[in-house]
N, C-alpha and C. Protein backbone atom coordinates (compact mmCIF):
# COMPACT_ATOMS: atom_id res chain seq x y z
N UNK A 1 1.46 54.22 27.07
CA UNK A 1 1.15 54.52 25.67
C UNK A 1 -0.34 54.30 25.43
N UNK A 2 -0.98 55.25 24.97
CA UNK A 2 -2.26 55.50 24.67
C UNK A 2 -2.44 55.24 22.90
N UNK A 3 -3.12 54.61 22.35
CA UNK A 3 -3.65 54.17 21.52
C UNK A 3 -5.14 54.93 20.86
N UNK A 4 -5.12 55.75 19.80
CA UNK A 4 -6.45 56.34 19.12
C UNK A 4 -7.15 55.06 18.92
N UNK A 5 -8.38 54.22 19.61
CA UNK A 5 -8.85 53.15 19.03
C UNK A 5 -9.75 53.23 17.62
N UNK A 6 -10.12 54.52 17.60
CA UNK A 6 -10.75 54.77 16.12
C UNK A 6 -10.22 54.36 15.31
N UNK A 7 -8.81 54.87 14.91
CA UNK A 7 -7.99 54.99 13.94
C UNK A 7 -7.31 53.70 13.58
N UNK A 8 -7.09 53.00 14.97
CA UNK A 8 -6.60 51.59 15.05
C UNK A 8 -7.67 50.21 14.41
N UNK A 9 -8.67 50.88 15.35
CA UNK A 9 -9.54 49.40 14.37
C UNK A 9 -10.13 49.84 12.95
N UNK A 10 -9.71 50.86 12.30
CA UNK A 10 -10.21 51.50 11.07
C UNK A 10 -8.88 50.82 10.26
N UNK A 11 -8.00 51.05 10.44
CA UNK A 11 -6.94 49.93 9.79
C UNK A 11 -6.60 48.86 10.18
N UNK A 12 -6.92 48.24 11.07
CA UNK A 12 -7.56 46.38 11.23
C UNK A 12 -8.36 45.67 10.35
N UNK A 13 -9.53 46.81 10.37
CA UNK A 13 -11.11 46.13 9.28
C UNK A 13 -10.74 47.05 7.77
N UNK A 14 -10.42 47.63 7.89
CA UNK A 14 -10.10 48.16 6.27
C UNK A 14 -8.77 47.51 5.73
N UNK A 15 -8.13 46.66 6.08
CA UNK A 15 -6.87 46.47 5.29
C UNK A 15 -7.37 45.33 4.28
N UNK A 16 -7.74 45.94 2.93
CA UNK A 16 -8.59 44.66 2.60
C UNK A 16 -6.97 44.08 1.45
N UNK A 17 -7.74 42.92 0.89
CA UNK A 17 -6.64 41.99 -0.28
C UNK A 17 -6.89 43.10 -1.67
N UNK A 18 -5.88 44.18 -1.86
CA UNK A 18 -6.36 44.91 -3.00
C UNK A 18 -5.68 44.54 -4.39
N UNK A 19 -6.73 44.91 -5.26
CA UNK A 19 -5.85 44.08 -6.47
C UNK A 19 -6.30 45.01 -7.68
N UNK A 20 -7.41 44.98 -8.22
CA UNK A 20 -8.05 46.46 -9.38
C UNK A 20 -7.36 47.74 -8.63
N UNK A 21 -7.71 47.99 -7.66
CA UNK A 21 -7.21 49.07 -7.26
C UNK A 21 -6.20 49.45 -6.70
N UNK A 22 -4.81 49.49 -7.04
CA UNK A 22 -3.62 49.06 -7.68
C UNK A 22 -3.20 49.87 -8.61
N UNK A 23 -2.88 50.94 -7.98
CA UNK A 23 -2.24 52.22 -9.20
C UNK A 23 -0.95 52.01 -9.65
N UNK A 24 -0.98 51.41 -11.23
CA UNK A 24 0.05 50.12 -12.12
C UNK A 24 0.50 51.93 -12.41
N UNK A 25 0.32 52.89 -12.43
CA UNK A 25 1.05 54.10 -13.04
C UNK A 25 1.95 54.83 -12.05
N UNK A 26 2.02 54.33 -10.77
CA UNK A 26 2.87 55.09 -10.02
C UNK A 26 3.88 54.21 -9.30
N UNK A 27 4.90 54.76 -9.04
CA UNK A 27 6.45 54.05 -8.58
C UNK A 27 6.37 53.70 -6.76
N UNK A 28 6.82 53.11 -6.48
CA UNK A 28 6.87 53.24 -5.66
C UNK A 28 8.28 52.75 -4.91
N UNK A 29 8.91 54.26 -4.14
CA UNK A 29 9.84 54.12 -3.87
C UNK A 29 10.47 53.14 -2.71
N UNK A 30 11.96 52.88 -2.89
CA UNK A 30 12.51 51.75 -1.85
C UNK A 30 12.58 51.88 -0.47
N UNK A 31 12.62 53.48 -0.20
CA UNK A 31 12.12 53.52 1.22
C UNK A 31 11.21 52.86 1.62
N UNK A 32 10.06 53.37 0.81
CA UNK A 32 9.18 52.97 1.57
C UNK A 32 8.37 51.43 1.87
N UNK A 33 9.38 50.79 1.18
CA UNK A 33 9.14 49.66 1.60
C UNK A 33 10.04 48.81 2.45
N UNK A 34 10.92 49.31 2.55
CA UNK A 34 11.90 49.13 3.27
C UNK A 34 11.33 49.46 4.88
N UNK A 35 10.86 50.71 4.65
CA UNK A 35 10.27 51.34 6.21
C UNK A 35 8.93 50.21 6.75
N UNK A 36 8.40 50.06 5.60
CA UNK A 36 7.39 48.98 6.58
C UNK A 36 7.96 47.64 6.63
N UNK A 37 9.09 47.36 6.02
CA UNK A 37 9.90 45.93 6.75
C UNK A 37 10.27 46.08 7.92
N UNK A 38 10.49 47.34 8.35
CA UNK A 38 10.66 47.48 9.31
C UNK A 38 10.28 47.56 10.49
N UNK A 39 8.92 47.70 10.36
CA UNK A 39 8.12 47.17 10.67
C UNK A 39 7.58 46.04 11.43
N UNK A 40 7.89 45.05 9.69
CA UNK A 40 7.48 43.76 9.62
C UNK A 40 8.07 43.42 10.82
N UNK A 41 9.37 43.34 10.68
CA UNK A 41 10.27 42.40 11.35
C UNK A 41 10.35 42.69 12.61
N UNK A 42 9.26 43.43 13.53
CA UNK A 42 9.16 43.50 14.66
C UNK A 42 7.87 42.38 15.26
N UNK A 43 7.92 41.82 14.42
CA UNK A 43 6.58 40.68 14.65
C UNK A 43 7.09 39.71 15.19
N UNK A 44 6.31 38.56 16.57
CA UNK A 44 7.35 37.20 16.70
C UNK A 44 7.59 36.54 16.36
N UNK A 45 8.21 35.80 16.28
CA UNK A 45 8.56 34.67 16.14
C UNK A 45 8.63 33.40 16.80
N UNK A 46 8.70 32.07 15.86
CA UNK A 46 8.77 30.88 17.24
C UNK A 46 10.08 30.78 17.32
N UNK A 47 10.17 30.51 18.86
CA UNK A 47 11.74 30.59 19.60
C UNK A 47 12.25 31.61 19.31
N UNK A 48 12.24 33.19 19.16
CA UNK A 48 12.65 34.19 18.93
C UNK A 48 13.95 33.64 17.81
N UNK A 49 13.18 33.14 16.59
CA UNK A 49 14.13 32.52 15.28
C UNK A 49 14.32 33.45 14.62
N UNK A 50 13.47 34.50 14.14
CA UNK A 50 13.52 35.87 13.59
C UNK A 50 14.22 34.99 12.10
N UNK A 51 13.70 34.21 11.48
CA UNK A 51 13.89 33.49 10.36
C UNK A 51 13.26 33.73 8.95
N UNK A 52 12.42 34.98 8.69
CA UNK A 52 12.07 35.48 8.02
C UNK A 52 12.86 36.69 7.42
N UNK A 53 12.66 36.19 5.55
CA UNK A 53 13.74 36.67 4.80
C UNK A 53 12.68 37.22 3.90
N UNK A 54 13.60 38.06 3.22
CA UNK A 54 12.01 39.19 2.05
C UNK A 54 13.48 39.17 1.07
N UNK A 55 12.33 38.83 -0.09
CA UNK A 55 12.55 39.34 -1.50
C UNK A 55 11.85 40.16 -2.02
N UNK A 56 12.55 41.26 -2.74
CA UNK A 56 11.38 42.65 -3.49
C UNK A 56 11.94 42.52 -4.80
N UNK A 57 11.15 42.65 -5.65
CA UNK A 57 11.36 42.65 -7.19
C UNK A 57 10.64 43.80 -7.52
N UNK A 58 11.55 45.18 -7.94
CA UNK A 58 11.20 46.05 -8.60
C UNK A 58 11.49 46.20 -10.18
N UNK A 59 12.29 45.11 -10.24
CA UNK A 59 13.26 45.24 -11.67
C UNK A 59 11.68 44.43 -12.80
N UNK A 60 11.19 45.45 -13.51
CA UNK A 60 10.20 45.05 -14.88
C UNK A 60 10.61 43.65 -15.97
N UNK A 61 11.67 43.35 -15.91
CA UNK A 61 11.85 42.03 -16.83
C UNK A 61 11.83 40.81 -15.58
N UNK A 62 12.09 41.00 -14.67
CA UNK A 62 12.22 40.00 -13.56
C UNK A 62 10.22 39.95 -13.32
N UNK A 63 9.75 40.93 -12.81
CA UNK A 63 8.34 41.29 -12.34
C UNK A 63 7.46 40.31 -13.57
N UNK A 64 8.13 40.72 -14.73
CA UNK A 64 7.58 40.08 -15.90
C UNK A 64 7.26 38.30 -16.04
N UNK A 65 8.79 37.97 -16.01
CA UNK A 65 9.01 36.36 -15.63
C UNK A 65 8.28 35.89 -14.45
N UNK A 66 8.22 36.43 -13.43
CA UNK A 66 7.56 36.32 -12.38
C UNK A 66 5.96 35.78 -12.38
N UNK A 67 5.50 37.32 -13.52
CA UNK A 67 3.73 37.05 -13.50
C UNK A 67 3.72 35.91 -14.75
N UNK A 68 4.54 35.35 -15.38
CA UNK A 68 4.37 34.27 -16.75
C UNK A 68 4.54 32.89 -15.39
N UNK A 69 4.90 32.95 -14.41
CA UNK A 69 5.21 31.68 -13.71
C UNK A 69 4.18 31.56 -12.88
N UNK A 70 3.54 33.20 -12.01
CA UNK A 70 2.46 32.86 -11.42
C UNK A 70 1.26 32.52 -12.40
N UNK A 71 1.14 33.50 -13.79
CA UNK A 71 0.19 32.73 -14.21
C UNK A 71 -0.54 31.32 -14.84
N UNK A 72 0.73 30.41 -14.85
CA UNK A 72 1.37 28.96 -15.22
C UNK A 72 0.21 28.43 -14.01
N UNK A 73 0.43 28.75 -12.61
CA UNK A 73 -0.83 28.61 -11.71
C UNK A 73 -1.86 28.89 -11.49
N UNK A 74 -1.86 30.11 -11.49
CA UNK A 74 -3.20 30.73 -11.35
C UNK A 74 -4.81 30.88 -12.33
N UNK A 75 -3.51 30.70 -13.58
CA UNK A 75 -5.14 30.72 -14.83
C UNK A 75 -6.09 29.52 -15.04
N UNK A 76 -5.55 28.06 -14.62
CA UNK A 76 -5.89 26.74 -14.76
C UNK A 76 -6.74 26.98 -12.94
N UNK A 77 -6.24 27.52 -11.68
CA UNK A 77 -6.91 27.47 -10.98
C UNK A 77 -8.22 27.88 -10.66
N UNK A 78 -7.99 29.42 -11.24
CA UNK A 78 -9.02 29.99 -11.34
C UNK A 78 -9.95 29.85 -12.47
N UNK A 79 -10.09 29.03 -13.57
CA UNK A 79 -10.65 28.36 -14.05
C UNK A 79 -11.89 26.90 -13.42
N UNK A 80 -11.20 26.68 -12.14
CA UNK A 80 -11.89 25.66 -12.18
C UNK A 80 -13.12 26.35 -11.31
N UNK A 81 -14.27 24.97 -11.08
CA UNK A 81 -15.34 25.53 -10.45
C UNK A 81 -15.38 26.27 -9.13
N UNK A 82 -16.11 27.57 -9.06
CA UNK A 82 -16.11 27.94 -7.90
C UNK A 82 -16.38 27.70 -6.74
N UNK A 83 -15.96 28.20 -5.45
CA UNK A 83 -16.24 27.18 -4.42
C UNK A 83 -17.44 27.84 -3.76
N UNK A 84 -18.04 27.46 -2.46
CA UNK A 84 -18.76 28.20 -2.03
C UNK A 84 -18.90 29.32 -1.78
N UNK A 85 -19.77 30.44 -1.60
CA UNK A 85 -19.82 31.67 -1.56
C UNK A 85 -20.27 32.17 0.08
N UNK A 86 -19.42 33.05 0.57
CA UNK A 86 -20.16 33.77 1.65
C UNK A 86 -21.65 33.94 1.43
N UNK A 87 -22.18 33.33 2.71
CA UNK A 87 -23.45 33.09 2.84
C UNK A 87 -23.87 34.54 3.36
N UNK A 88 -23.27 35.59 4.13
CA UNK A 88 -23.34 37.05 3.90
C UNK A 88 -23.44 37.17 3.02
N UNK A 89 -22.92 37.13 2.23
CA UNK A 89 -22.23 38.18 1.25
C UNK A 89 -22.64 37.30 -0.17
N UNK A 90 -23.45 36.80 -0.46
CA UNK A 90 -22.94 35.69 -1.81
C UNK A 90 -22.39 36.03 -3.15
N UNK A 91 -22.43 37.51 -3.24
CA UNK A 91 -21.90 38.03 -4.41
C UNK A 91 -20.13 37.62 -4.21
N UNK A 92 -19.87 37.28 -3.42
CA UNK A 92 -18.27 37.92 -3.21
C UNK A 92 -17.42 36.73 -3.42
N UNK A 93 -17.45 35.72 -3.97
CA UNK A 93 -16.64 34.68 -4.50
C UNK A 93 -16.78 35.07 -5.87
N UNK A 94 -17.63 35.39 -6.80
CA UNK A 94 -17.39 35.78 -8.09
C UNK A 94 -16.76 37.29 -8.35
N UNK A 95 -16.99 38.07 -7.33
CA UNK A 95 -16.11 39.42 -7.40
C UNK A 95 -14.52 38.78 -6.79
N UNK A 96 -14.26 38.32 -5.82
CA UNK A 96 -13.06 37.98 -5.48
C UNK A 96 -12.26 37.11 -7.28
N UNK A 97 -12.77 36.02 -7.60
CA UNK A 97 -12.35 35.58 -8.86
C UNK A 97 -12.55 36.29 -10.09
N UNK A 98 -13.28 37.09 -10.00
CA UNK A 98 -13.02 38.73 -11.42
C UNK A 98 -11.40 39.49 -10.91
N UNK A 99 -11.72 39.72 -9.52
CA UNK A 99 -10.35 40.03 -9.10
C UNK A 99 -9.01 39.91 -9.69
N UNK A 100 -9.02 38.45 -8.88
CA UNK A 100 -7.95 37.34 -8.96
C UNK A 100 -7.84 37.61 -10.44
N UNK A 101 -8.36 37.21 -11.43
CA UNK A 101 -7.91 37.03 -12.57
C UNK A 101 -7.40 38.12 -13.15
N UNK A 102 -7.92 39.33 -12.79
CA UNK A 102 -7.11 40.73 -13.44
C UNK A 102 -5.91 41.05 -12.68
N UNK A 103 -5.77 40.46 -12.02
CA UNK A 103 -4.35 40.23 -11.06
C UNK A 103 -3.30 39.30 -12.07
N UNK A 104 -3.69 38.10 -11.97
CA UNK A 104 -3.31 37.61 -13.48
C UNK A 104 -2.89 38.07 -14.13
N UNK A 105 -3.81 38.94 -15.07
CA UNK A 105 -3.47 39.39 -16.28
C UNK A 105 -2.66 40.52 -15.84
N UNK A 106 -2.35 40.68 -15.11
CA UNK A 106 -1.54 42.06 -14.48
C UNK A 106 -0.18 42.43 -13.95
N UNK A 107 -0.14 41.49 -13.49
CA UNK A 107 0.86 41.13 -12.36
C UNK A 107 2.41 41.92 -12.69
N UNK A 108 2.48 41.93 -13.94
CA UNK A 108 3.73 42.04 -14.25
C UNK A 108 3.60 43.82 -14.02
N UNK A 109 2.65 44.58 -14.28
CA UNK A 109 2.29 45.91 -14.20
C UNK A 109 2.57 46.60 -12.93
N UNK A 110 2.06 45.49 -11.90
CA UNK A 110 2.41 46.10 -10.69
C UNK A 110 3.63 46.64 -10.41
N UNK A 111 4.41 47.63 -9.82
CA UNK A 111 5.16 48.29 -9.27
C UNK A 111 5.86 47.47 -8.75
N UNK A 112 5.94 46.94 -7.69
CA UNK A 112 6.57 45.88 -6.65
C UNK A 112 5.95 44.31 -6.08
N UNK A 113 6.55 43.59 -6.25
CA UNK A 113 6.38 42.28 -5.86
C UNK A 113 7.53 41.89 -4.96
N UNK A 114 6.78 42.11 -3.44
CA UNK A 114 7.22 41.36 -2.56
C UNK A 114 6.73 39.50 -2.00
N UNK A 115 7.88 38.50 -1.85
CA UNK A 115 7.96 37.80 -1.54
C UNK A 115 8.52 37.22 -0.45
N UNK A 116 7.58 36.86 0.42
CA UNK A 116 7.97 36.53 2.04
C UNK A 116 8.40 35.32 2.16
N UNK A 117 9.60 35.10 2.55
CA UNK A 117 10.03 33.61 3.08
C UNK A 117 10.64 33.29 3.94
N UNK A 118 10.64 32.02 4.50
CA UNK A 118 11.38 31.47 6.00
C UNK A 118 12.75 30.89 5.50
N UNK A 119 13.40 30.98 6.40
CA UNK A 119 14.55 30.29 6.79
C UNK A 119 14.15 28.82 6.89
N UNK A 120 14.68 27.69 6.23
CA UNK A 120 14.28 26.14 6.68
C UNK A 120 13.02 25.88 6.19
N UNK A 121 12.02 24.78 5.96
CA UNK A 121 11.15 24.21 5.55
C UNK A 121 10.67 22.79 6.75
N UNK A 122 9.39 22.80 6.63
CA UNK A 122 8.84 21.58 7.46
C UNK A 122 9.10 20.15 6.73
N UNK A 123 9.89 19.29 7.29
CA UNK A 123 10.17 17.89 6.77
C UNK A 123 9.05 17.50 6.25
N UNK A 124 8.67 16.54 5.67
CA UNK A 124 8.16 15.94 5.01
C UNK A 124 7.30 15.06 6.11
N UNK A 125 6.30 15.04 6.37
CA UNK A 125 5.40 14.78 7.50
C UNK A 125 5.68 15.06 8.58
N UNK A 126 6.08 16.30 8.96
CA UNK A 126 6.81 16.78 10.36
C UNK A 126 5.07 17.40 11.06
N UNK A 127 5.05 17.15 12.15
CA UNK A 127 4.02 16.95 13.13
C UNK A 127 3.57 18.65 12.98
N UNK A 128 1.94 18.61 13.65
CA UNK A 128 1.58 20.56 13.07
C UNK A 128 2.37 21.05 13.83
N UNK A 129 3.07 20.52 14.97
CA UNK A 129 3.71 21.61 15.46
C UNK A 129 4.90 22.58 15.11
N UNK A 130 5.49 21.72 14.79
CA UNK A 130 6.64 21.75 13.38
C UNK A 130 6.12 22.88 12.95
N UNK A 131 5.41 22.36 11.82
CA UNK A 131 4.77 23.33 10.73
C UNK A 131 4.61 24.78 11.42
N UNK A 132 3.72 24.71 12.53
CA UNK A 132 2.81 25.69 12.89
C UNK A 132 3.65 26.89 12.71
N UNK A 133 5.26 26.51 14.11
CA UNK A 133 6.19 27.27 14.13
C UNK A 133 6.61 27.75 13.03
N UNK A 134 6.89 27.12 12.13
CA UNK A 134 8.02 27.64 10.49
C UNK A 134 6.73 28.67 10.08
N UNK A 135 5.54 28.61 10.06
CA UNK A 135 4.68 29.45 9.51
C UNK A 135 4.28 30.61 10.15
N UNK A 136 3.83 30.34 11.41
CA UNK A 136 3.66 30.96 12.29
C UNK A 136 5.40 32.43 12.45
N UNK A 137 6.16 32.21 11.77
CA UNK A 137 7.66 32.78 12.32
C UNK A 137 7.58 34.05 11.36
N UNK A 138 6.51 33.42 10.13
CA UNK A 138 6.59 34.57 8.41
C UNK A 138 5.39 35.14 8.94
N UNK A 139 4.04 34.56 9.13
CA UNK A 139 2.76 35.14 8.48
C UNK A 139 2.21 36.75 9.05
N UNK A 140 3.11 36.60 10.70
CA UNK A 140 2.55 37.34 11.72
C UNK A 140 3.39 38.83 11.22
N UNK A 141 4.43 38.86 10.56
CA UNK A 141 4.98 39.85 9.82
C UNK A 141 5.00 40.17 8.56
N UNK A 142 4.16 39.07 8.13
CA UNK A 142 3.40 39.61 6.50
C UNK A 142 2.01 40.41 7.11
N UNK A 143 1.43 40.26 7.86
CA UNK A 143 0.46 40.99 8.01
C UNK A 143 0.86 42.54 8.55
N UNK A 144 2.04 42.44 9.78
CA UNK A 144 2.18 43.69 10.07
C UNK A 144 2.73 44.43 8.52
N UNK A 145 3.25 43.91 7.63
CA UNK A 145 3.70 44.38 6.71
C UNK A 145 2.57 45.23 5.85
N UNK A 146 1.58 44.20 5.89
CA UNK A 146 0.24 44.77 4.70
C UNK A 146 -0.58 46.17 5.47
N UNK A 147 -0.13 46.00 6.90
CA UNK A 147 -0.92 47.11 8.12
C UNK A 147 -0.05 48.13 7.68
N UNK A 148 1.26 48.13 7.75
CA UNK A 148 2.18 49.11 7.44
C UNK A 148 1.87 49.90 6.43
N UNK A 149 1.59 49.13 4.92
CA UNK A 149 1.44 49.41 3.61
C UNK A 149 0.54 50.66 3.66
N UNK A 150 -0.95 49.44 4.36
CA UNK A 150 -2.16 50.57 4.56
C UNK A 150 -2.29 51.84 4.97
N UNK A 151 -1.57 52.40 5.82
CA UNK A 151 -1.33 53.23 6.84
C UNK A 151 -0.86 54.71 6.00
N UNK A 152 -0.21 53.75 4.86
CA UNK A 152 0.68 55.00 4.15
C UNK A 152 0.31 55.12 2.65
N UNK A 153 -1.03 54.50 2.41
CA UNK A 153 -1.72 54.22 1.09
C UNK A 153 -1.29 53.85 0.53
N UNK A 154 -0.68 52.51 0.32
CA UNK A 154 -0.33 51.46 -0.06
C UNK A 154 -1.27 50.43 -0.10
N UNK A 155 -1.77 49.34 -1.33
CA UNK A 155 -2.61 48.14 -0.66
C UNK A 155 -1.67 46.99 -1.44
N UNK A 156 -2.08 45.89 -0.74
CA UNK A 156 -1.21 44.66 -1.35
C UNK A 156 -2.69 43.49 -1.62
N UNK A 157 -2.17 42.40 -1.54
CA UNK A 157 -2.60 41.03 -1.75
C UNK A 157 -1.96 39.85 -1.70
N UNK A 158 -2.16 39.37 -0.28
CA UNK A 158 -1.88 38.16 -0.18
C UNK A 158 -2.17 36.99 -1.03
N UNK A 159 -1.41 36.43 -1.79
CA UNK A 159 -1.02 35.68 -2.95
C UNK A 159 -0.10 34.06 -2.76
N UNK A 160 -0.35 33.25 -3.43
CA UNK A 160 0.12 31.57 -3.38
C UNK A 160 0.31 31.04 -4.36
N UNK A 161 -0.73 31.44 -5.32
CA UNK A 161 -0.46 30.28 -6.54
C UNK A 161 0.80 30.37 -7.37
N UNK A 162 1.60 31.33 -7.40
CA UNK A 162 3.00 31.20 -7.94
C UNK A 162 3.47 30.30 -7.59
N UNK A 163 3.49 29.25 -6.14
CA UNK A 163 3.82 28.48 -5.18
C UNK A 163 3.64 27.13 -6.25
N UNK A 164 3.01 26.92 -6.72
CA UNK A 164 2.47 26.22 -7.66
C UNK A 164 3.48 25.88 -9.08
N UNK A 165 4.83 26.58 -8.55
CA UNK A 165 5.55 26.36 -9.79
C UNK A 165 7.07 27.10 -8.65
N UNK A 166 7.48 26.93 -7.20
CA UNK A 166 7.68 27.41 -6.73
C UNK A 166 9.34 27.66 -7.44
N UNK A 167 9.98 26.15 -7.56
CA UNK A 167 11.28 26.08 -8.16
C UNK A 167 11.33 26.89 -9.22
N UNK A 168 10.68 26.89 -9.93
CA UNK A 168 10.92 27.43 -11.41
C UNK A 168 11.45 29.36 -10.53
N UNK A 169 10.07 29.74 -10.09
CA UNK A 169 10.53 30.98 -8.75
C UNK A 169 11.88 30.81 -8.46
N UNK A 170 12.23 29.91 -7.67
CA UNK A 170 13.46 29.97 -7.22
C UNK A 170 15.03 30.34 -7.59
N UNK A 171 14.52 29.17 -8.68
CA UNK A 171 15.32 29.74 -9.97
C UNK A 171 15.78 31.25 -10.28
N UNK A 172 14.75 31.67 -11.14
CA UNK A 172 14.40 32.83 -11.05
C UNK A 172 15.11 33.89 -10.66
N UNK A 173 15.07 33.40 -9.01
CA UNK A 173 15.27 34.98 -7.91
C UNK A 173 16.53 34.36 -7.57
N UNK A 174 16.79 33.17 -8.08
CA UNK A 174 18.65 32.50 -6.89
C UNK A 174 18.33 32.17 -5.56
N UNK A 175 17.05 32.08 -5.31
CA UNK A 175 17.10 31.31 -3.57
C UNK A 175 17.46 30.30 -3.52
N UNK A 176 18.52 30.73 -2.42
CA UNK A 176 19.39 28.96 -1.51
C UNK A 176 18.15 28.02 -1.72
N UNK A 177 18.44 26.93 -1.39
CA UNK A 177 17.76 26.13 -1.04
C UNK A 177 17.12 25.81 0.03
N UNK A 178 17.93 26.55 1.34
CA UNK A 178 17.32 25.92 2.60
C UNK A 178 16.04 27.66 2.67
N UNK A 179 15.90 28.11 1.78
CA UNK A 179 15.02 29.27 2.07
C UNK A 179 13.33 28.68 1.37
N UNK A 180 12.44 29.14 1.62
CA UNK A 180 10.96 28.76 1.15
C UNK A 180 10.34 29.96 1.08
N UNK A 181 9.92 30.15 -0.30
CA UNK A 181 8.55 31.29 -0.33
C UNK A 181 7.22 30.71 0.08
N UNK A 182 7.05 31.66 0.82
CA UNK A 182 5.55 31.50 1.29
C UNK A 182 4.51 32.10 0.53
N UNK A 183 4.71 33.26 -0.05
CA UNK A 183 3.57 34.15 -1.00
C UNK A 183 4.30 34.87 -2.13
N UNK A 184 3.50 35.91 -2.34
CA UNK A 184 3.78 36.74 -3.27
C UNK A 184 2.44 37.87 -3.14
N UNK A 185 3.16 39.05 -2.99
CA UNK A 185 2.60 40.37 -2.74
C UNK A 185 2.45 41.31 -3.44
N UNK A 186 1.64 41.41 -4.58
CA UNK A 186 1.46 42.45 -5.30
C UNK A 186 1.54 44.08 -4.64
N UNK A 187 2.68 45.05 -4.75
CA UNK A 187 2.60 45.91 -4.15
C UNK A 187 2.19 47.33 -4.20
N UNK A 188 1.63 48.44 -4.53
CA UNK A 188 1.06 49.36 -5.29
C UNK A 188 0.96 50.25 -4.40
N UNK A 189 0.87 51.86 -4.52
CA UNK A 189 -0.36 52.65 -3.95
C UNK A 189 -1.81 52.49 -4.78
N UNK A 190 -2.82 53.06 -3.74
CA UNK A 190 -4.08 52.73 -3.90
C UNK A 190 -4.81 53.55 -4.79
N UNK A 191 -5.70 53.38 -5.56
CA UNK A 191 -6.30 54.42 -6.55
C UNK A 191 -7.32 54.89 -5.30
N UNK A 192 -7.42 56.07 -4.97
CA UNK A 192 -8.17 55.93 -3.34
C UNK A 192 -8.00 55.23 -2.24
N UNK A 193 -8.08 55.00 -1.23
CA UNK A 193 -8.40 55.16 -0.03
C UNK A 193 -9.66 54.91 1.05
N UNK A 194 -10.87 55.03 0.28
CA UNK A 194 -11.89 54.80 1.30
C UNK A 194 -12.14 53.10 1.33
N UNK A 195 -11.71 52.36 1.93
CA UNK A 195 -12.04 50.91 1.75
C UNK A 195 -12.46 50.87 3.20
N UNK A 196 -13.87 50.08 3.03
CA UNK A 196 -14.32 49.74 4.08
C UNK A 196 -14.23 48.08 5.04
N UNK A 197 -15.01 47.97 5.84
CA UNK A 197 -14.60 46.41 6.27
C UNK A 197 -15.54 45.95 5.64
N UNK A 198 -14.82 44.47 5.74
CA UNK A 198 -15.53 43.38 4.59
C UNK A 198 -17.15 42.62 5.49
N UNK A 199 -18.12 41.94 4.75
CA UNK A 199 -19.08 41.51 5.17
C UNK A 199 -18.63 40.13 5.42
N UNK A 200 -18.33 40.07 7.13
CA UNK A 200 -18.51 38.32 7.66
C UNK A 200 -19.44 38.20 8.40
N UNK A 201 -19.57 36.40 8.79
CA UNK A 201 -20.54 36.27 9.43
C UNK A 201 -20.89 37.10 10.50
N UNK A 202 -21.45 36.61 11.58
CA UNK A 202 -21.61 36.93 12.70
C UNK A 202 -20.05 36.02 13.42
N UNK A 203 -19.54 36.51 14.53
CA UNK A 203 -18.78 35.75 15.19
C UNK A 203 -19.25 34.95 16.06
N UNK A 204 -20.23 35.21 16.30
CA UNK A 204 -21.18 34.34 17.77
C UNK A 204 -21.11 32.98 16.96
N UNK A 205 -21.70 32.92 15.62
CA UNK A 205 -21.45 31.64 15.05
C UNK A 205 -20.36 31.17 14.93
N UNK A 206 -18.57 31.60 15.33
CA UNK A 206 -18.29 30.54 14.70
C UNK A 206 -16.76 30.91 16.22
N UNK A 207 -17.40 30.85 17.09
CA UNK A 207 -16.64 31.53 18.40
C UNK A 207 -16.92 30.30 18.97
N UNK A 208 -16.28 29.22 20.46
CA UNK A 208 -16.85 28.06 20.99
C UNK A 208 -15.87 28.75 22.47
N UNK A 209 -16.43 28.49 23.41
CA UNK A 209 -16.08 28.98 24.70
C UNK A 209 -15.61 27.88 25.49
N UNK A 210 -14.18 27.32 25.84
CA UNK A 210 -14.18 26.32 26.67
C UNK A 210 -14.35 25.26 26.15
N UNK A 211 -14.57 25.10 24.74
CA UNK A 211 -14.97 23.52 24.34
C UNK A 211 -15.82 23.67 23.10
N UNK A 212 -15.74 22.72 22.05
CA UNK A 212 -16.11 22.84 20.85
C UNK A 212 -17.98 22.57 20.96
């Protein structure tokens, strides 16, 4: 199997966190999100646990309750002082938090809100390895998920601060107990398409060969 590498690392570096651009006027159907779970769930897992469970909320009074719980988090966070700024880039912590906040104010507009979660939770001081696994089992198929999205002009945004009020969520949606959300995915097609890759450092800076 031969691989177009153009095309491949053009949706690697372009899959950016989209959030303004986010077309709140168009539907987006259950196939097709369904088709890039399908995706998803070809991603590994630790111990081939395949312990990753998806919630989609298309239903508008649910989507609604949803963005009143993420914003319970998110408006007090993003309020507080900003943190450092890409030293590339220094504009881009105050564009990322203009973002964020019209996400906020939005949320409920979006089309689809997907929510990724594991099977089981890390005990209560359970060693990183623990952890690594339970996280490591979701994240690697939330991303193939957001690659999927891209592919078919779709953009999302990886999202947490709902997490911040997670039970009240839980509630909410009826998750068991032994289940854990990890995010929340604003889901949309894109008002356009041309998104380019983002400005990071250099990697030479922050790469260590053999030893720190």
């Amino acid at each position: 199997m031969q691989f177009d590498l153009a095309t491949t690392d053009a949706l690697l570096s372009t899959t950016r966190a989209v959030r303004k651009r986010l077309d709140l006027d168009r539907g987006v159907p259950r196939e097709v999100i369904t088709e890039c779970l399908e995706l998803a769930v070809q991603a590994p897992t630790a111990s081939n646990s395949q312990s990753w469970r998806w919630l989609v909320i298309d239903d508008p009074a649910k989507r609604l309750a949803l963005a009143e719980i993420y914003r319970k988090g998110a408006l007090p966070y993003l309020a507080s002082p900003l943190k450092a700024s890409n030293e590339a880039d220094p504009g881009q912590g105050e564009r990322v938090r203009d973002s964020a906040q019209w996400l906020a104010e939005n949320l409920e507009k979006v089309p689809v809100h997907v929510i990724p979660c594991v099977e089981g939770r890390p005990p209560t001081g359970a060693p990183p390895m623990i952890s690594a696994g339970v996280f490591g089992s979701i994240f690697p198929a939330v991303w193939s998920f957001q690659l999927a999205l891209r592919a078919r002009g779709l953009g999302s945004a990886l999202t947490t601060l709902h997490l911040l009020h997670e039970q009240e969520a839980a509630e909410l949606l009826g998750l068991p107990d032994n289940v854990m959300q990890v995010a929340l995915l604003p889901v949309g097609y894109t008002r356009g398409t041309d998104f380019k890759p983002a400005v990071r450092p250099p990697v030479s800076g922050i790469t260590h060969w053999n030893g720190w």
